[in-house]
Protein backbone atom coordinates (compact mmCIF):
# COMPACT_ATOMS: atom_id res chain seq x y z
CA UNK A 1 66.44 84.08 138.69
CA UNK A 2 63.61 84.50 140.81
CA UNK A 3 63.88 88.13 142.53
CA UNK A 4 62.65 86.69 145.91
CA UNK A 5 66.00 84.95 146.23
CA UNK A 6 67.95 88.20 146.07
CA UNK A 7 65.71 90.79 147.36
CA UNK A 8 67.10 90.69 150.84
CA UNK A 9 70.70 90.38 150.31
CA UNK A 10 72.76 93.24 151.54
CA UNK A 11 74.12 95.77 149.20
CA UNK A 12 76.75 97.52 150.57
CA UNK A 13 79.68 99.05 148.99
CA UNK A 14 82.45 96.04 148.20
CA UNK A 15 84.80 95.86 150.87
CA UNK A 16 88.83 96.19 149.73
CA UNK A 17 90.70 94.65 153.02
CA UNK A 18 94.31 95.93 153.64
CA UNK A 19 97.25 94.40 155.61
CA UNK A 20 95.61 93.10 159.20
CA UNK A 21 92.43 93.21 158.06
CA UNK A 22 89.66 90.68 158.44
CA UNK A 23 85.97 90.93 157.24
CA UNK A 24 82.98 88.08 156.89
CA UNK A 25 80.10 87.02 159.37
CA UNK A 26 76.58 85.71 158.40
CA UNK A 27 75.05 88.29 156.96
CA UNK A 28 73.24 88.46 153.57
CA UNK A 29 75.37 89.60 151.01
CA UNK A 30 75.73 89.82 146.92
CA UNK A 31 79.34 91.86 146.52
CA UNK A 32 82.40 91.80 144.87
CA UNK A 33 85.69 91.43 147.45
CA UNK A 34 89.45 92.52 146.92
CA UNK A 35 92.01 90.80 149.51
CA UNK A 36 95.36 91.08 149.08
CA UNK A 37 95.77 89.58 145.73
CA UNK A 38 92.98 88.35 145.56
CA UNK A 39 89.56 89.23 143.99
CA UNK A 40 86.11 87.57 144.63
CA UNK A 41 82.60 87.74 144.31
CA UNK A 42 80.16 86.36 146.90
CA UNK A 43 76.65 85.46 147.29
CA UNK A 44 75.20 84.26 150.64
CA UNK A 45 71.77 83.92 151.97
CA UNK A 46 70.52 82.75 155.04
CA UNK A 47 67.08 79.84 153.91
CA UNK A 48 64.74 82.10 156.70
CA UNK A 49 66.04 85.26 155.50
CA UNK A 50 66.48 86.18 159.51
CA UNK A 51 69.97 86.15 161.62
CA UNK A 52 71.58 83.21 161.26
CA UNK A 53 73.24 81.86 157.90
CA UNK A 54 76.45 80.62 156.49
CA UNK A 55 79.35 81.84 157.76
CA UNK A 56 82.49 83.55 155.93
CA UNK A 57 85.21 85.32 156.78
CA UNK A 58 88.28 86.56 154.84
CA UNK A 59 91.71 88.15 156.53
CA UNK A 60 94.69 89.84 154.84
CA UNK A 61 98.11 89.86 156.78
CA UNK A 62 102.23 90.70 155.96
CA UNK A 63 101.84 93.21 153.05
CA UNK A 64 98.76 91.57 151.52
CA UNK A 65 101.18 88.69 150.89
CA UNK A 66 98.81 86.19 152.81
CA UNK A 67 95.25 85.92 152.37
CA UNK A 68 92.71 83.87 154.07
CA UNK A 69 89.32 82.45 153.80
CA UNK A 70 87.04 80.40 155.81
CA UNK A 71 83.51 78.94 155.03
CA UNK A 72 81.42 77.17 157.48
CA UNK A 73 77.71 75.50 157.46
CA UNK A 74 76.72 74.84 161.18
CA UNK A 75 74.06 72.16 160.70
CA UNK A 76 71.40 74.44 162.40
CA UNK A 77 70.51 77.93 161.80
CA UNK A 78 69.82 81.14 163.59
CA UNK A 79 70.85 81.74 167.02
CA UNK A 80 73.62 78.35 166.89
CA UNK A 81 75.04 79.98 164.08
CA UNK A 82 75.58 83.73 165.28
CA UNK A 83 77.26 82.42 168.34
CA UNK A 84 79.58 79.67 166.38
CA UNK A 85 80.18 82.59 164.30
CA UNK A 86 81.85 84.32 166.81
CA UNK A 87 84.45 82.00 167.66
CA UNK A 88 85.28 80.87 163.82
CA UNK A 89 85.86 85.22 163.88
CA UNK A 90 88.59 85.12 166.88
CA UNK A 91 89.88 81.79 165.83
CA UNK A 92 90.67 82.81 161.92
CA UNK A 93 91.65 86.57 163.95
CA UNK A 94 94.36 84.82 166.00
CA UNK A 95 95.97 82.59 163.19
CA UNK A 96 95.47 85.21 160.53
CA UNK A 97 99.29 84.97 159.45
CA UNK A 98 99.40 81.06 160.08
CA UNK A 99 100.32 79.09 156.80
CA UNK A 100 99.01 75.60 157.46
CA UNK A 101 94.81 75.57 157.72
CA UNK A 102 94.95 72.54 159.95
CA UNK A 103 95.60 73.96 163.12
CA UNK A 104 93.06 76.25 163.20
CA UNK A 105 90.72 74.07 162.35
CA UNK A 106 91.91 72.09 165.17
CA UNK A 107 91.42 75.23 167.38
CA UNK A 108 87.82 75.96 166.03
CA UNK A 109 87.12 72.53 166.76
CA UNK A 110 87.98 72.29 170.34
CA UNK A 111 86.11 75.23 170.58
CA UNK A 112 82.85 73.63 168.78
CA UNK A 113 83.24 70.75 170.69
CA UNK A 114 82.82 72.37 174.24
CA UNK A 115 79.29 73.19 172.61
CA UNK A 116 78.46 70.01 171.86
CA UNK A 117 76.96 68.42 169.08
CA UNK A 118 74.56 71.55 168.08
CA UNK A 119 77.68 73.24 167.01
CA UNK A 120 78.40 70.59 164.49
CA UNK A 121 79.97 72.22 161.02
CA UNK A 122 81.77 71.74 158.37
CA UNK A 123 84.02 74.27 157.17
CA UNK A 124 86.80 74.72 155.03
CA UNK A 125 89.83 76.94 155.24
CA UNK A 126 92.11 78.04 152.89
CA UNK A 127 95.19 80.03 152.51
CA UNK A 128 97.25 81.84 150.01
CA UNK A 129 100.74 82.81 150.02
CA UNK A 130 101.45 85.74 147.44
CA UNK A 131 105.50 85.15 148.03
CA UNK A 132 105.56 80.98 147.48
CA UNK A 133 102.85 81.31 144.81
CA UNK A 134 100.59 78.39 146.80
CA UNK A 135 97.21 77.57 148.47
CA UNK A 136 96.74 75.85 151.27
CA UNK A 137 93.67 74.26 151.90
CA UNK A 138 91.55 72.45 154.70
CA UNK A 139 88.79 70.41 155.21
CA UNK A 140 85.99 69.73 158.26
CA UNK A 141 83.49 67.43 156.51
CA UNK A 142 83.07 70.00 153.76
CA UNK A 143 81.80 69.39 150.04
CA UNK A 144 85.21 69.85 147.82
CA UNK A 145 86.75 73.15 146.53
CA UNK A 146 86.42 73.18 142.34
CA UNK A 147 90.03 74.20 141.15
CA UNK A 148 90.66 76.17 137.58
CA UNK A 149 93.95 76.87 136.40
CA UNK A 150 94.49 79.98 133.89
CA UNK A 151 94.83 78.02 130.88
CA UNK A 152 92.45 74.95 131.99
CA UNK A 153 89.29 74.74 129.88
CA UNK A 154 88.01 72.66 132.79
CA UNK A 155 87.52 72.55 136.71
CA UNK A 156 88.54 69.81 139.16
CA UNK A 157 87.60 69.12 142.71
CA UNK A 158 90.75 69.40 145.09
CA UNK A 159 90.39 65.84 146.77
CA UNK A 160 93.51 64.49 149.44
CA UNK A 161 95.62 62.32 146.88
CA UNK A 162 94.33 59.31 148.66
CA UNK A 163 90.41 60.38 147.64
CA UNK A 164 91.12 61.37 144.74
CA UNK A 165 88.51 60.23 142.62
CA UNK A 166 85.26 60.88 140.70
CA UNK A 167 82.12 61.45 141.58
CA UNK A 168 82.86 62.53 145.11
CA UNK A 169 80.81 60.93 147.95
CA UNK A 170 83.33 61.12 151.24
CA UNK A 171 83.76 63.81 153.71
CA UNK A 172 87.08 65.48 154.22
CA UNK A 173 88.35 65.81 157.43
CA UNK A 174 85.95 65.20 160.45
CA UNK A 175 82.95 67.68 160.74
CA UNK A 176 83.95 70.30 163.61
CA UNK A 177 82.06 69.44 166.99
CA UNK A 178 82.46 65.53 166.59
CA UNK A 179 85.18 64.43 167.96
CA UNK A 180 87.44 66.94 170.25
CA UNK A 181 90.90 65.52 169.53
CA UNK A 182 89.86 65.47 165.93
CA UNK A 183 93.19 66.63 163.64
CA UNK A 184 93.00 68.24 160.26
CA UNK A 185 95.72 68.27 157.49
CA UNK A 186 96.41 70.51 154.57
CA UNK A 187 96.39 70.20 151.05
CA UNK A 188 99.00 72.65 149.36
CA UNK A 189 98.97 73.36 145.91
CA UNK A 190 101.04 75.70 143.52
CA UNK A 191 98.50 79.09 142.00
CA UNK A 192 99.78 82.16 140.09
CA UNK A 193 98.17 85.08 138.52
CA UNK A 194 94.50 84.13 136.52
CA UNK A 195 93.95 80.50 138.66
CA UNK A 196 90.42 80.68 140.15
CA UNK A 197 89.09 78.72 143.40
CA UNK A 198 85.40 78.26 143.19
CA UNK A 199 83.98 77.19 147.10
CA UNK A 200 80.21 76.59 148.12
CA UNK A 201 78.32 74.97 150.52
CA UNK A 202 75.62 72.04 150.49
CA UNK A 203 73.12 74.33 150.13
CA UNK A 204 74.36 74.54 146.64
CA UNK A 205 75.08 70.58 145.64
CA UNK A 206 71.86 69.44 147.99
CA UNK A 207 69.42 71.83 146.27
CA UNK A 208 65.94 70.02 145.41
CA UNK A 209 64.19 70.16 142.58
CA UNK A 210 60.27 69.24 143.06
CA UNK A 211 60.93 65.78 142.17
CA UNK A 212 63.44 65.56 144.55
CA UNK A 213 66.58 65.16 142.51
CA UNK A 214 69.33 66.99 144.09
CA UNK A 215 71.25 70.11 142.33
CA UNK A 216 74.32 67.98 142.87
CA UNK A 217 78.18 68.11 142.26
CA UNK A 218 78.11 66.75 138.39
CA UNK A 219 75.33 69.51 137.27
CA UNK A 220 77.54 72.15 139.26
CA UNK A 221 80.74 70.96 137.79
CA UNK A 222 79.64 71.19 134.01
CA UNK A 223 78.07 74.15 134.60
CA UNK A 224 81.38 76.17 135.90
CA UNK A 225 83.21 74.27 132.87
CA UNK A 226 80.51 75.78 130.59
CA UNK A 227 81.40 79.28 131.95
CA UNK A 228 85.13 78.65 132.41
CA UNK A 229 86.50 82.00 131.74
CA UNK A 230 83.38 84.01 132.36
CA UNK A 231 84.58 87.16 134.95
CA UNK A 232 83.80 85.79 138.41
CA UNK A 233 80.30 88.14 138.94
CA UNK A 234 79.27 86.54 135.71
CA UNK A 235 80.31 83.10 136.77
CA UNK A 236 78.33 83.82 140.30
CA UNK A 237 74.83 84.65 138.53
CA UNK A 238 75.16 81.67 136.32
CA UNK A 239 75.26 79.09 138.95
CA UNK A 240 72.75 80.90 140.80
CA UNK A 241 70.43 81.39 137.71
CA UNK A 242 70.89 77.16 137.46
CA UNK A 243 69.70 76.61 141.06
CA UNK A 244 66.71 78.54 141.01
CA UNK A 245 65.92 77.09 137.54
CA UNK A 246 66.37 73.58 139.35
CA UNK A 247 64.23 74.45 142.62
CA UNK A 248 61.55 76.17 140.45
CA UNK A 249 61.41 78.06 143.98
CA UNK A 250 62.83 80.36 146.26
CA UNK A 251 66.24 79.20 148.30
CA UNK A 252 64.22 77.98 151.23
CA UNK A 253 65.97 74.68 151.70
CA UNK A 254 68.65 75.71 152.98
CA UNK A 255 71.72 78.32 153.68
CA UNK A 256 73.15 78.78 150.52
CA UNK A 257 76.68 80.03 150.12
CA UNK A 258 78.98 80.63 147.20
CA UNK A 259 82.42 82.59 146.56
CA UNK A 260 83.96 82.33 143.13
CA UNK A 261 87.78 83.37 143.36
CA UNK A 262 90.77 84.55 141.06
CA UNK A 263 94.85 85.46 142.19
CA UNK A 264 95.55 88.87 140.16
């Protein structure tokens, strides 16, 4: 991989979040996270390199028993996105214990929409519950979650029942911003020890090459089943190794924005 892409990322020491905790924003990073029961390793990147780039967030809550993530791509960049940042912060804050996603979606979306359309964003939100041994998962518009049990050899997109089908080309869920009385459901799911969650945004799938042929969800899909049991820092390099050997150039297109999860 090209050094350029990497050269500006943060490199601070990984961050281990305890009961109450919650950490994320839209700053560079290339680490490796530990929430609750949970382990991760990110990579995000803002297209300009300046303020401004995808934004992530993770909280831990009730004895590390419930963790939380959220992942959001304002359609914009810079300035738009530090200040929608700062409400997706307080919103995911407030509702850190919350089960169901949906509502605070909802929330973030009332919120977005008092902005107006230059805070449109998809996002997605999901939940674990260390005690029931599920996810819960939400959708704003946002390209589809890849899903890997411990003994799958293979990983699936986690598609509403009613969508469920292959290759992908719908959004989930309204995109935040678009319509205020907009109202997003949940998508719960059973995951125990060694089941991984692999989440991106369309600065992954939407990737360029020079000819113009997008990066897209098939290539990214075969690719993680290629590396299906690779550790999750391993897994991380490979799909970034495959986009910058499809752009043939630096991540200037866009945001880009990938976390690669596992329940220990």
């Amino acid at each position: 991989m090209n050094d350029k892409n990497t050269k500006a990322i943060n490199s601070e020491a990984p961050p281990r979040l305890e009961c109450a905790g919650v950490w994320g924003g839209i700053r560079n990073r290339d680490l490796e996270i530990r929430a609750g029961k949970v382990i991760g390793s990110l990579y995000s990147a803002a297209c300009d390199g300046g303020r401004g780039g995808d934004i992530y967030y993770f909280g831990v809550c009730k004895n590390d028993n419930i963790m939380r993530l959220a992942v959001a791509d304002v359609i914009g960049h810079g300035e738009t996105v530090a200040g929608v940042g700062q409400f997706v912060y307080e919103s995911l804050r407030s509702h850190m214990c919350d089960i169901e996603s949906g509502p605070i979606l909802g929330e973030i979306n009332r919120l977005a929409s008092e902005r107006g359309l230059e805070a449109m964003t998809t996002a997605v939100v999901v939940a674990f519950n260390a005690d029931q041994d599920k996810a819960y998962l939400s959708y704003a518009g946002h390209p589809p979650v890849l899903y890997k049990g411990k003994a799958d050899s293979v990983w699936s997109f986690i598609v509403p029942s009613e969508q469920n089908l292959y290759p992908l080309g719908l959004l989930h869920g309204l995109p935040l911003a678009v319509d205020a009385e907009a109202s997003y459901s949940h998508i719960e799911m059973p995951m125990v020890t060694g089941d991984r969650l692999f989440i991106y945004t369309d600065g992954i799938t939407e990737c360029p090459n020079p000819e113009g042929e997008l990066f897209g969800q098939d290539r990214l899909k075969t690719l993680l089943d290629s590396n299906a049991n690779a550790p999750l820092a391993e897994l991380k390099l490979k799909v970034l190794q495959a986009l910058a050997g499809h752009c043939r150039k630096d991540f200037s297109h866009d945001d880009v924005t990938l976390i690669a999860l596992q329940i220990c």
